[in-house]
Each structure stands twice: as C-alpha cells, then as structure tokens.
C-alpha atoms as a PDB file:
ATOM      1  CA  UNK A   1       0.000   0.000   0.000  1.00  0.00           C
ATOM      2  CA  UNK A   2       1.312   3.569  -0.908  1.00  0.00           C
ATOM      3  CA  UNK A   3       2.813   5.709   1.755  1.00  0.00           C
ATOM      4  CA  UNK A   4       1.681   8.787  -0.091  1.00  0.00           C
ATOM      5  CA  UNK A   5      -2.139  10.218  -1.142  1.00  0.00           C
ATOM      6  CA  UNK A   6      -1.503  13.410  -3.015  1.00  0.00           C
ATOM      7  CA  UNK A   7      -5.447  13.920  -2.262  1.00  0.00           C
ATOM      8  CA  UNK A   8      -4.975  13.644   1.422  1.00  0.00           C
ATOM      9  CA  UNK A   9      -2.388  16.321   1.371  1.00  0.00           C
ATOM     10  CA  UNK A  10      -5.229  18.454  -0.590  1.00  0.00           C
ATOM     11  CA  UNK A  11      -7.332  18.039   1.963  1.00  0.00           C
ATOM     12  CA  UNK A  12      -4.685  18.912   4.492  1.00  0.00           C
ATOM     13  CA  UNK A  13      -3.709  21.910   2.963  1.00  0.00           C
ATOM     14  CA  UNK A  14      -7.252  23.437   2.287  1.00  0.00           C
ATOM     15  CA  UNK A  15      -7.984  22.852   6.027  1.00  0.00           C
ATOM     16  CA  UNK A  16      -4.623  24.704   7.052  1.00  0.00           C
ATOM     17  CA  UNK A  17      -5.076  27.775   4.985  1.00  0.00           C
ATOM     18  CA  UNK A  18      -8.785  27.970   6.077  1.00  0.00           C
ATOM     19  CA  UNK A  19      -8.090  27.958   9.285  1.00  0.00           C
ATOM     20  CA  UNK A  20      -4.465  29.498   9.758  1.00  0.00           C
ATOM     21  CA  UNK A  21      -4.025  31.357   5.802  1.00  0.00           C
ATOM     22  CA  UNK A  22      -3.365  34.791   7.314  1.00  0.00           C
ATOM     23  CA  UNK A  23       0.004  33.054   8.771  1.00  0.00           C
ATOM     24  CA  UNK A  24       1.025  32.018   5.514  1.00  0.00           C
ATOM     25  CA  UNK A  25      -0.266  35.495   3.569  1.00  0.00           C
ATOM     26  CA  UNK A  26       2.418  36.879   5.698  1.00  0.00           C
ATOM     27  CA  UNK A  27       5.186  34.525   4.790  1.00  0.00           C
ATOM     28  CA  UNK A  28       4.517  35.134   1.453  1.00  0.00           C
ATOM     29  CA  UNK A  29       3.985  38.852   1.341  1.00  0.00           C
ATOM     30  CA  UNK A  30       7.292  39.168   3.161  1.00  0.00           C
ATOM     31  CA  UNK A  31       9.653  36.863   1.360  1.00  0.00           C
ATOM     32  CA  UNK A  32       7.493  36.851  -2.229  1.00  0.00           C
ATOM     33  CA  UNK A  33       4.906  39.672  -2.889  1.00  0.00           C
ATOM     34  CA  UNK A  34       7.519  42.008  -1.613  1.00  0.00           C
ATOM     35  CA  UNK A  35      10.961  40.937  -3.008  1.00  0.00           C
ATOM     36  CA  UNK A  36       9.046  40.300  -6.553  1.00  0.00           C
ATOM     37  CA  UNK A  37       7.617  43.669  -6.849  1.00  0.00           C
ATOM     38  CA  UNK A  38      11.077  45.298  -5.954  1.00  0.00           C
ATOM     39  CA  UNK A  39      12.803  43.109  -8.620  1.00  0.00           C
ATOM     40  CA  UNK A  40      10.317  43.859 -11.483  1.00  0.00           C
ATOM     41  CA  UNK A  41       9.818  47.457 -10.644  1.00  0.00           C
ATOM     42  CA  UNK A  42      13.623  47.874 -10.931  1.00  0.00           C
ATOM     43  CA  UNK A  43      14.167  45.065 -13.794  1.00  0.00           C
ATOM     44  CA  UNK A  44      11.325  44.347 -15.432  1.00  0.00           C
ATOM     45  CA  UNK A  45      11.199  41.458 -17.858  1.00  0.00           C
ATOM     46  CA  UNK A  46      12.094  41.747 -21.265  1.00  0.00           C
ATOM     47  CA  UNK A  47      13.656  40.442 -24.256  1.00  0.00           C
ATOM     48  CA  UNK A  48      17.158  41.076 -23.253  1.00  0.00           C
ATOM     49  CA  UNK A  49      18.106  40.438 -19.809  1.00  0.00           C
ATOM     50  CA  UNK A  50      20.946  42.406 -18.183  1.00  0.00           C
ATOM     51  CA  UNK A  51      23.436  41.251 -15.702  1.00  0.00           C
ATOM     52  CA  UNK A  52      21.817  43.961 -13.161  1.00  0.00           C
ATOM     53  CA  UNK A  53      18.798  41.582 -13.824  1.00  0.00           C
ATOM     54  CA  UNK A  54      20.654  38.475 -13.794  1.00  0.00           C
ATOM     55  CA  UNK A  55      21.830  39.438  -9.798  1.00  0.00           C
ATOM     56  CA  UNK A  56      18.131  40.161  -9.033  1.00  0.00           C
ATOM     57  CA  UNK A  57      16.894  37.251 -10.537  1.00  0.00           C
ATOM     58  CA  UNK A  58      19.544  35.020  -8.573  1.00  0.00           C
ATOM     59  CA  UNK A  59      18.639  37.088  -5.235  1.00  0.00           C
ATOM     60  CA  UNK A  60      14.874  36.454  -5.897  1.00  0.00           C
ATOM     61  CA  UNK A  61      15.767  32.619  -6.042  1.00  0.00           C
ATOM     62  CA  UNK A  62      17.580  32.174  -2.715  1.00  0.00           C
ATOM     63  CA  UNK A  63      14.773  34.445  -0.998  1.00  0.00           C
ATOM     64  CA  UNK A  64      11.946  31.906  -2.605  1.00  0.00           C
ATOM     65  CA  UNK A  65      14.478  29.076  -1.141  1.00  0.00           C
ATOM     66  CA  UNK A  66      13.600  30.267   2.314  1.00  0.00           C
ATOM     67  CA  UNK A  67      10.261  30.951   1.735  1.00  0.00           C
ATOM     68  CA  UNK A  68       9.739  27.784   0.939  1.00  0.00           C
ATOM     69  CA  UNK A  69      11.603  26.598   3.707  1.00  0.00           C
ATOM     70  CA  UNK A  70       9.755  28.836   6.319  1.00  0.00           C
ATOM     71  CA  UNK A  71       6.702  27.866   4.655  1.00  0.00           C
ATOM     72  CA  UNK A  72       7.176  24.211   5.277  1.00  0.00           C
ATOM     73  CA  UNK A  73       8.030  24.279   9.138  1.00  0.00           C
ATOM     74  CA  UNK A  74       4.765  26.588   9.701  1.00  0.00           C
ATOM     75  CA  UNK A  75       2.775  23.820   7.939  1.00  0.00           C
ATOM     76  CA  UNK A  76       4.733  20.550   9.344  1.00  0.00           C
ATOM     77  CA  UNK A  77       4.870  21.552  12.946  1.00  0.00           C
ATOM     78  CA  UNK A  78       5.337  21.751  16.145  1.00  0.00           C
ATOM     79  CA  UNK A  79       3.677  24.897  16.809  1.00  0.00           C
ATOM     80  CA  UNK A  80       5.759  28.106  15.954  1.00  0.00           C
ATOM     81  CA  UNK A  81       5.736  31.917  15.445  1.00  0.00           C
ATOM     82  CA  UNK A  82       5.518  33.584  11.626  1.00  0.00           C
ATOM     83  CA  UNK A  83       9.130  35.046  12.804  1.00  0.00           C
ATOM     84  CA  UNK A  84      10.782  31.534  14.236  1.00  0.00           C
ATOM     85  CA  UNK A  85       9.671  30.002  10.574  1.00  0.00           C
ATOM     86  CA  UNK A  86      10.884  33.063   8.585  1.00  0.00           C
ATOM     87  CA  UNK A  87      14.099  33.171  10.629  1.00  0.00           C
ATOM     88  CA  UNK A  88      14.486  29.106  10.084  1.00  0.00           C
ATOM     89  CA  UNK A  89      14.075  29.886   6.480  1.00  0.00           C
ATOM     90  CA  UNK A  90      17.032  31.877   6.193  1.00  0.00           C
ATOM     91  CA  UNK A  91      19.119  29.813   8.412  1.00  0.00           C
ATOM     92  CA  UNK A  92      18.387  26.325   6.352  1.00  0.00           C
ATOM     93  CA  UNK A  93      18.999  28.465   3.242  1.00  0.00           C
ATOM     94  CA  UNK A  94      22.129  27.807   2.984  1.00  0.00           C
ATOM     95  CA  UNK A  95      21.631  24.072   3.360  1.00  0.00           C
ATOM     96  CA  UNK A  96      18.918  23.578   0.387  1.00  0.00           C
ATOM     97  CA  UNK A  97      20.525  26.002  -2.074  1.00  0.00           C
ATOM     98  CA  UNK A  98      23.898  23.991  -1.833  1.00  0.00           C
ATOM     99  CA  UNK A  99      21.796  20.518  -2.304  1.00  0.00           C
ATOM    100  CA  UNK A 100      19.899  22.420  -5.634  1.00  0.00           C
ATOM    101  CA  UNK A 101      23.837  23.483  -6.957  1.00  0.00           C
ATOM    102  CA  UNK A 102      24.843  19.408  -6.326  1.00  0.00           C
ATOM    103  CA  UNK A 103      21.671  19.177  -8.496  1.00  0.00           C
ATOM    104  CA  UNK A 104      22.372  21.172 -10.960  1.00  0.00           C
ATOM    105  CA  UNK A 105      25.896  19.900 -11.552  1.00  0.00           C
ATOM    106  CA  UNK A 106      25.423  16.206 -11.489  1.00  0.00           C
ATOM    107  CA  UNK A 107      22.172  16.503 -14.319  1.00  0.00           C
ATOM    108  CA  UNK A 108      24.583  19.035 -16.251  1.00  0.00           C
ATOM    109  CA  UNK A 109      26.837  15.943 -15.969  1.00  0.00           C
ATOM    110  CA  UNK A 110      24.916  13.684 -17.118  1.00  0.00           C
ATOM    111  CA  UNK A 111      23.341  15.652 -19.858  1.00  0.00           C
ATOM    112  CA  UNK A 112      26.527  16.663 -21.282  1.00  0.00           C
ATOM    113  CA  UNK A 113      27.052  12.818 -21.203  1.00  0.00           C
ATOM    114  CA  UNK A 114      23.907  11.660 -23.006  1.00  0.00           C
ATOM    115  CA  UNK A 115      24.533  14.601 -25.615  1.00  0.00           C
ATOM    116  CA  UNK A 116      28.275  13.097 -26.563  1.00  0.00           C
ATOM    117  CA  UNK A 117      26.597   9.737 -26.713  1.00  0.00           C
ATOM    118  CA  UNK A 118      23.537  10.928 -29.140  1.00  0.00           C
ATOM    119  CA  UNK A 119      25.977  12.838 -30.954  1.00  0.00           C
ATOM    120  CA  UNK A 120      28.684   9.758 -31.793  1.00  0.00           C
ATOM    121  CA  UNK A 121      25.226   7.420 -32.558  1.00  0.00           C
ATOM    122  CA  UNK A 122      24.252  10.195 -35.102  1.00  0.00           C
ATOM    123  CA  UNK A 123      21.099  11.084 -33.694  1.00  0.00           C
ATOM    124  CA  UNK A 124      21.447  14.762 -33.033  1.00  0.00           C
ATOM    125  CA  UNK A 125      24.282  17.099 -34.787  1.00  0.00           C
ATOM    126  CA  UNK A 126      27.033  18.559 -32.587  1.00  0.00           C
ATOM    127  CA  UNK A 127      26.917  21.619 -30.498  1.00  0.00           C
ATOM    128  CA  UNK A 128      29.651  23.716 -32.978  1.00  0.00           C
ATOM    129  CA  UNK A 129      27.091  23.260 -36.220  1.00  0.00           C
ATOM    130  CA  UNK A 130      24.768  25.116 -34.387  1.00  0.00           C
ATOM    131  CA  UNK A 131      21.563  23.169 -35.243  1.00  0.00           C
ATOM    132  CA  UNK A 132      18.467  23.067 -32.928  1.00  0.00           C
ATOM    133  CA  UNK A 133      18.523  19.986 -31.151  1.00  0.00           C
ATOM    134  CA  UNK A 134      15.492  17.731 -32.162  1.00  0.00           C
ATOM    135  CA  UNK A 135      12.506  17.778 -30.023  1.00  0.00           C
ATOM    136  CA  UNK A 136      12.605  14.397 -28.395  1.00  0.00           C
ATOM    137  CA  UNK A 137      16.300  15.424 -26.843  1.00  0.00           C
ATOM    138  CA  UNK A 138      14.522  18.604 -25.377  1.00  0.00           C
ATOM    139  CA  UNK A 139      11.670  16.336 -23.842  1.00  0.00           C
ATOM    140  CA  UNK A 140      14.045  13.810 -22.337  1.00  0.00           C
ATOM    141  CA  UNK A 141      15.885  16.987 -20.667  1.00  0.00           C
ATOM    142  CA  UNK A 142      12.920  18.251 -19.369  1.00  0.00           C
ATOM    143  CA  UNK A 143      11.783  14.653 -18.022  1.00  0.00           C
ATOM    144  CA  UNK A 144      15.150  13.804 -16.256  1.00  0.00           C
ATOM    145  CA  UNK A 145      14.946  17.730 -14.684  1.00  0.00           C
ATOM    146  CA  UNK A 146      11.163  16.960 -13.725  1.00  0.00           C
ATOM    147  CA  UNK A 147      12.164  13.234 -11.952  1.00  0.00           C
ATOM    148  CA  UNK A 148      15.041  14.666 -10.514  1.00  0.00           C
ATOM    149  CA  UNK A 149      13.296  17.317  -8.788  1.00  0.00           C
ATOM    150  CA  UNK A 150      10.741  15.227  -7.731  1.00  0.00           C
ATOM    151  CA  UNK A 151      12.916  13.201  -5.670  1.00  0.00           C
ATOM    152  CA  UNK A 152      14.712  15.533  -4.398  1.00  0.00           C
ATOM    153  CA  UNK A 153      11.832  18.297  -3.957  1.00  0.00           C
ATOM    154  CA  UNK A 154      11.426  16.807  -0.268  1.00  0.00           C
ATOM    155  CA  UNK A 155      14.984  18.648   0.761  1.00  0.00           C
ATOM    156  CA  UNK A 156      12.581  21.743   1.543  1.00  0.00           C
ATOM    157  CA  UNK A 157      10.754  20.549   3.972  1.00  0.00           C
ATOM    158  CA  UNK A 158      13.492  17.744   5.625  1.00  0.00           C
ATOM    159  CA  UNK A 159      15.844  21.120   5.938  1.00  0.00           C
ATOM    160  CA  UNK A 160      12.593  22.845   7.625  1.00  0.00           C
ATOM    161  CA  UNK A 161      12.538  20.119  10.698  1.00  0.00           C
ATOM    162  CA  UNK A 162      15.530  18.088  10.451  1.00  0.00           C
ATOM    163  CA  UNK A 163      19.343  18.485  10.937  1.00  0.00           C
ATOM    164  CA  UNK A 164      22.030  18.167   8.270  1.00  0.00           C
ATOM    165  CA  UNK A 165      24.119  19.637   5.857  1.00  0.00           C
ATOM    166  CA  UNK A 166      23.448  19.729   2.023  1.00  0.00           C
ATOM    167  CA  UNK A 167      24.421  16.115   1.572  1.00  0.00           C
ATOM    168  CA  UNK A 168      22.164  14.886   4.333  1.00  0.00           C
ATOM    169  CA  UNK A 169      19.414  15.900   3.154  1.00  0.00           C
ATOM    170  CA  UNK A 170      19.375  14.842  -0.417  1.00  0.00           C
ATOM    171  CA  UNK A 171      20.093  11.153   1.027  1.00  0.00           C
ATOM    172  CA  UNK A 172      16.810  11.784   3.362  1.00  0.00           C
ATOM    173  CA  UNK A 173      14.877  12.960   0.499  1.00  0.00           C
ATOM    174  CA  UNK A 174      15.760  10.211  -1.575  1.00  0.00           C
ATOM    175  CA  UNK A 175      14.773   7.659   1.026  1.00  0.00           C
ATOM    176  CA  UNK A 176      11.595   9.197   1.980  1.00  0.00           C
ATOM    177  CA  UNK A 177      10.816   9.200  -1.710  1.00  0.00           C
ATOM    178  CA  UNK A 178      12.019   5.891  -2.089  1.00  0.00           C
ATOM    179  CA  UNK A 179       8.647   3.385  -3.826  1.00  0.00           C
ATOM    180  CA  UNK A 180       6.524   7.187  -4.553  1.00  0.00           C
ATOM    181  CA  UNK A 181       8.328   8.473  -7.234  1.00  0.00           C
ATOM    182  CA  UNK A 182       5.502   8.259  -9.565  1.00  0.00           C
ATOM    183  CA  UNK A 183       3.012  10.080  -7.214  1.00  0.00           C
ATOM    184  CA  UNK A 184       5.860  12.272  -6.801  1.00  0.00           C
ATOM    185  CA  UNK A 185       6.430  13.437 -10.412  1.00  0.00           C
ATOM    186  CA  UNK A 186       2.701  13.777 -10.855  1.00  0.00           C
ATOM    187  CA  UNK A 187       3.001  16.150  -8.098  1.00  0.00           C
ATOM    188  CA  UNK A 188       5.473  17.813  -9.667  1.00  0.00           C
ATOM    189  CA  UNK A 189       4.090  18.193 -13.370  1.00  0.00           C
ATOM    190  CA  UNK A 190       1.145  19.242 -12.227  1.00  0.00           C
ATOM    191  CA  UNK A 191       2.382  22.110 -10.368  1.00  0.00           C
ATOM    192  CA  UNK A 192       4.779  22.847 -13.023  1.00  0.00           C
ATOM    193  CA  UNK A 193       1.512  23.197 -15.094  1.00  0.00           C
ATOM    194  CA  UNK A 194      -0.422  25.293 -12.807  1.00  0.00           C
ATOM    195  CA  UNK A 195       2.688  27.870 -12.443  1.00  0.00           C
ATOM    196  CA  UNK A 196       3.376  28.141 -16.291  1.00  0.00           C
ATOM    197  CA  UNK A 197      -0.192  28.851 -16.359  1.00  0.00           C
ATOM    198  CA  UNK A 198      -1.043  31.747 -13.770  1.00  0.00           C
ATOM    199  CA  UNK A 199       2.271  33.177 -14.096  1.00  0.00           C
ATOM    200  CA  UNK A 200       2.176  33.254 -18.330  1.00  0.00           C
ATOM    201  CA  UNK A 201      -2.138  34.767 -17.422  1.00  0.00           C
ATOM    202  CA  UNK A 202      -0.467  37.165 -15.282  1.00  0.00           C
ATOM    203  CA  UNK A 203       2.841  38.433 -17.173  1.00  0.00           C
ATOM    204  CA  UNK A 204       0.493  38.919 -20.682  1.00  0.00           C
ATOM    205  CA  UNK A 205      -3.043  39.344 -19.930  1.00  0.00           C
ATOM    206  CA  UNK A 206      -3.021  41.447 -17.016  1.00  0.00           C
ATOM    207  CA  UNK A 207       0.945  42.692 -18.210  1.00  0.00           C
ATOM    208  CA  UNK A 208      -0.673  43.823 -21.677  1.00  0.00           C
ATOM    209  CA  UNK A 209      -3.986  45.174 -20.507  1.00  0.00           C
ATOM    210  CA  UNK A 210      -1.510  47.597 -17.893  1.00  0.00           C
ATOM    211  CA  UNK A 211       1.273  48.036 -20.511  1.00  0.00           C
ATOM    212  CA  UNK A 212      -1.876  49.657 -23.098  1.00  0.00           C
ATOM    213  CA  UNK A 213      -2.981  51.999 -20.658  1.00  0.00           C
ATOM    214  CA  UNK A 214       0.322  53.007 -18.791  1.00  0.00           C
ATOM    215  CA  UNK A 215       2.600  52.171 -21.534  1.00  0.00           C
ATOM    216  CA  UNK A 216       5.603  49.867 -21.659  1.00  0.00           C
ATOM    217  CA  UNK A 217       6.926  48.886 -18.608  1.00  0.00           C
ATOM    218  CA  UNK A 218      10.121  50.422 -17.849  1.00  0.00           C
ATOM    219  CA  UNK A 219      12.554  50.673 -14.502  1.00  0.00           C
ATOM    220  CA  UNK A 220      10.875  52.209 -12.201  1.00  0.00           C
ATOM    221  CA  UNK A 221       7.607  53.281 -13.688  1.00  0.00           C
ATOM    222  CA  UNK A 222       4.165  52.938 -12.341  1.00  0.00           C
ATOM    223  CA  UNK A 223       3.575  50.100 -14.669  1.00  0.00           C
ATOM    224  CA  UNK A 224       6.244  47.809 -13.928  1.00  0.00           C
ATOM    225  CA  UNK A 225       5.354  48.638 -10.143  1.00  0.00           C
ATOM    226  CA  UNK A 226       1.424  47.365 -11.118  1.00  0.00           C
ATOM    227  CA  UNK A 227       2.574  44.473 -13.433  1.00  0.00           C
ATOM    228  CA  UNK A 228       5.508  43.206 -10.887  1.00  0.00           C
ATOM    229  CA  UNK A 229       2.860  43.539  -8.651  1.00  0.00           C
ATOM    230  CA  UNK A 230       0.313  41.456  -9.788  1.00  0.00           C
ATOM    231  CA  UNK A 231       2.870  39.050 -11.064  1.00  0.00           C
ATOM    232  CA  UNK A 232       4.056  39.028  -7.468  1.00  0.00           C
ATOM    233  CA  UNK A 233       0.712  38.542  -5.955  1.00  0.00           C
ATOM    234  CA  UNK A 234      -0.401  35.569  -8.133  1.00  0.00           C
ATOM    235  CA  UNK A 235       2.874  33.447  -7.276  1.00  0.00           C
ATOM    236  CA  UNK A 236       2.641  33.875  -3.694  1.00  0.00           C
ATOM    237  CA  UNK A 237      -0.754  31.717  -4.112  1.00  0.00           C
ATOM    238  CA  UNK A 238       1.144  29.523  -5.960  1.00  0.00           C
ATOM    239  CA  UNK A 239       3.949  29.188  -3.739  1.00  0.00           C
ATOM    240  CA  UNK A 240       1.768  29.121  -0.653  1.00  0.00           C
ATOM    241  CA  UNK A 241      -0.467  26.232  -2.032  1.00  0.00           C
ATOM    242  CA  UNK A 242       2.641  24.470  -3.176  1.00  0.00           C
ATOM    243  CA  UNK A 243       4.732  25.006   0.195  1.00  0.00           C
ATOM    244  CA  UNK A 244       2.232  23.454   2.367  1.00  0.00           C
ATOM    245  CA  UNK A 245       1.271  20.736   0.017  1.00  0.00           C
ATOM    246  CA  UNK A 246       4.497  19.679  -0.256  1.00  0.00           C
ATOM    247  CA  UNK A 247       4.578  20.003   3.782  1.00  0.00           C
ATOM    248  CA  UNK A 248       1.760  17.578   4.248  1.00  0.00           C
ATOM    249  CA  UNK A 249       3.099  15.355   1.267  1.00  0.00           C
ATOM    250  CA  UNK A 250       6.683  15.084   3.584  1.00  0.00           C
ATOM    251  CA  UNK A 251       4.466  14.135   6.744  1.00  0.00           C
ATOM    252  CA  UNK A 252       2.965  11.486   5.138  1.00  0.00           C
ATOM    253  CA  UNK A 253       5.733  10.191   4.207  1.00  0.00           C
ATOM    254  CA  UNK A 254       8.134  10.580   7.384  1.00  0.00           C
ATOM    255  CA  UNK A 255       5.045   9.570   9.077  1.00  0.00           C
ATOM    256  CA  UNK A 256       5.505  12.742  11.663  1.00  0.00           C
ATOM    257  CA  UNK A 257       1.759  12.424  12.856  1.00  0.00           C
ATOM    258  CA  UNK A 258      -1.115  14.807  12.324  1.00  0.00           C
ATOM    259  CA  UNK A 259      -2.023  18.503  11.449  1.00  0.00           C
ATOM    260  CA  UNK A 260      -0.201  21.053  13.458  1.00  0.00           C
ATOM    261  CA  UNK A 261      -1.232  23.985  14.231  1.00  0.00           C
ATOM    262  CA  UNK A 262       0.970  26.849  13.875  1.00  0.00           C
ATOM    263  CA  UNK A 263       1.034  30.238  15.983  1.00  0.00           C
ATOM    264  CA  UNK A 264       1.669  33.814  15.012  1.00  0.00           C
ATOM    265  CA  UNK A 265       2.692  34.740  17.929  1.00  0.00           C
ATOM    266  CA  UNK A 266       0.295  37.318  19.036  1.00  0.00           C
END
C-alpha cells in the first residue's frame, strides 16, 4: 500500500489555509509579494536580460528558497511563530541552495554525457554546427529535470525540521521518496503546469492590458510597479499552495503524525 495520497495532502492543505491562511499570507507577502515587486519594478522582464537583472533574478531565487523553507516548518509543525519560521528559512537556506547546486551539476553531468553519446550514434548534430537539437532530446531533458526534482523536492521541507548539511538531506529525500516516485512526479508536473499557467495569465493578460494603458513597462515606472505587482501577488498563491502541500506530502511520508497547528505569535 502507498505511503503517499496526493489527495490527502489536498485536503490537508485546504484545512490549514482555512483555518491558519493569514500566517502564511504573511510569509509570502514578506519573502514573495515584496521581493518580486522590488525586482520587477527595478528590472522588469524583457527580451534582453541584463546582468543587473541576472543578480536580481539570482537574489529572488535564494529568498523563494527560504520561503519555501519557512513555509514548510509553519505547515509541518510543532507549533511556531511567523518570525521563528521566517528566521528558520534563512538559516536552512544555505543548506537547500547547496543541495539544488549538487543538483544542478550532477544533471549538467549527465546531460553533457547523453549529448556526446547521441551525438557519436548520429542522432542529433554537434553543439559547434549550431543546429536546434530535435525535439525528443529537449523532452528527455525536461523529463530527467522533472524526476530529478521530484525526488529531491522533499529537501525543503526535511531542511525545515531536520538536521544536516546539504548532503544529508538529499540522502533523506531520496529515502523518503524511495517506492513514490511516480506520485511524486505527478506532483510535480502538475504544479509545473499550474505555475506556467497563472504566471504566463499574469505576465500577458493582465501585463498587456496595464502596458496599453500606462505604456511599456520600464525601470521604475508605475507600470512595472502594477505588473511586478500582480505578477508578485499571483505566485505567492502559488507558492503558498505548493509550500504546504508539499509540507503535508513530507508528513505522510516521514510519518511525523497529524495537522499542526501553527502560531503567530500574538
């Protein structure tokens, strides 16, 4: 019998963020809404990206890392403060960005690898002859990114509770993902899906509709304030829903017991 019901941790989350959603609002206002809307309103997105944006885009990521991170100990328990989860979040930062570089490198690794060995079969044309590489190379990259992540999406919340340095907690995520990998990509695809989807709604319907009436968005006008906004605003719900999902999803498995209740602190 499976260890993990991606319904159950539906349920969990709706019945968190009903009850305790203002907690999480301001987890996400501080270390999303906020940090977004300074980024775009300073470096909007556009066709060319500029190293200024390429150091705000990098900052935004490690913030999100312990967002994430504070967002999973409010929603696995014990019972804790807005500020004790926030200020966990930055600590475990560290931890879960080194585990996502180790990441990084060893599927660079082994893409560079499966591109030399496609290359010398005569399935794909080298790098230097500058050729698109065919679609079904692009899909396999974008499979072995999704299943890596979704074993190792579980350092989040394991870095959010647990001790360890970067290396610890990739082995615990693969063992509590051990048998679920399956249930685990779903998990993952679908809220791949769901993010393309409200961010691409946000960045051209709403981005278009406020770029016609204010005009292009450019550093530090009022419509890449509104547009960074908005953008901002529809990935906290994102990240939110996703953060304690994936909270609930790492109880299950490291069966830690039932739904906590966290505390603001007031």
């Amino acid at each position: 019998m499976s260890r993990l019901s991606i319904s159950k941790a539906w349920d969990e989350t709706s019945e968190i963020l009903v009850r305790d959603g203002r907690l999480y609002a301001s987890v996400a206002l501080a270390l999303v809404v906020l940090p977004a809307t300074v980024i775009g309103l300073f470096a909007p997105r556009s066709e060319t990206i500029t190293p200024m944006a390429w150091v705000f885009l990098a900052i935004s990521i490690v913030i999100g890392f312990a967002a994430q991170i504070a967002l999973n100990r409010l929603a696995i328990g014990p019972s804790t403060t807005v500020k004790d989860a926030i200020i966990r979040g930055f600590a475990r930062m560290p931890v879960v960005v080194g585990s996502f570089l180790m990441l990084c490198v060893a599927l660079m690794v082994v893409l560079i690898i499966l591109v030399l060995i496609l290359g010398a079969a005569g399935l794909i044309a080298s790098p230097e002859s500058g050729a698109e590489p065919p679609w079904f190379v692009i899909a396999l990259i974008v499979l072995l990114t999704a299943l890596c992540y979704a074993i190792f999406q579980l350092t989040a919340p394991v870095a959010a509770v647990e001790s360890g340095g970067s290396v610890s907690i990739m082995k615990r995520s693969w063992d509590l993902a051990r048998g679920e990998y399956l249930r685990l990509l779903a998990f993952v695809l679908i809220a791949l899906f769901g993010l393309i989807v409200v961010v691409l709604a946000g960045q051209f319907v709403i981005g278009s509709m406020v770029a016609a009436a204010l005009g292009p968005p450019m550093p530090g006008s009022l419509s890449a304030l509104l547009i960074s906004l908005v953008v901002a605003l529809i990935q906290s719900v994102f990240t939110v829903i996703f953060g304690v999902m994936l909270a609930r999803i790492y109880v299950q498995l490291a069966a830690s017991g039932p739904v906590s209740v966290p505390s603001s602190g007031a």
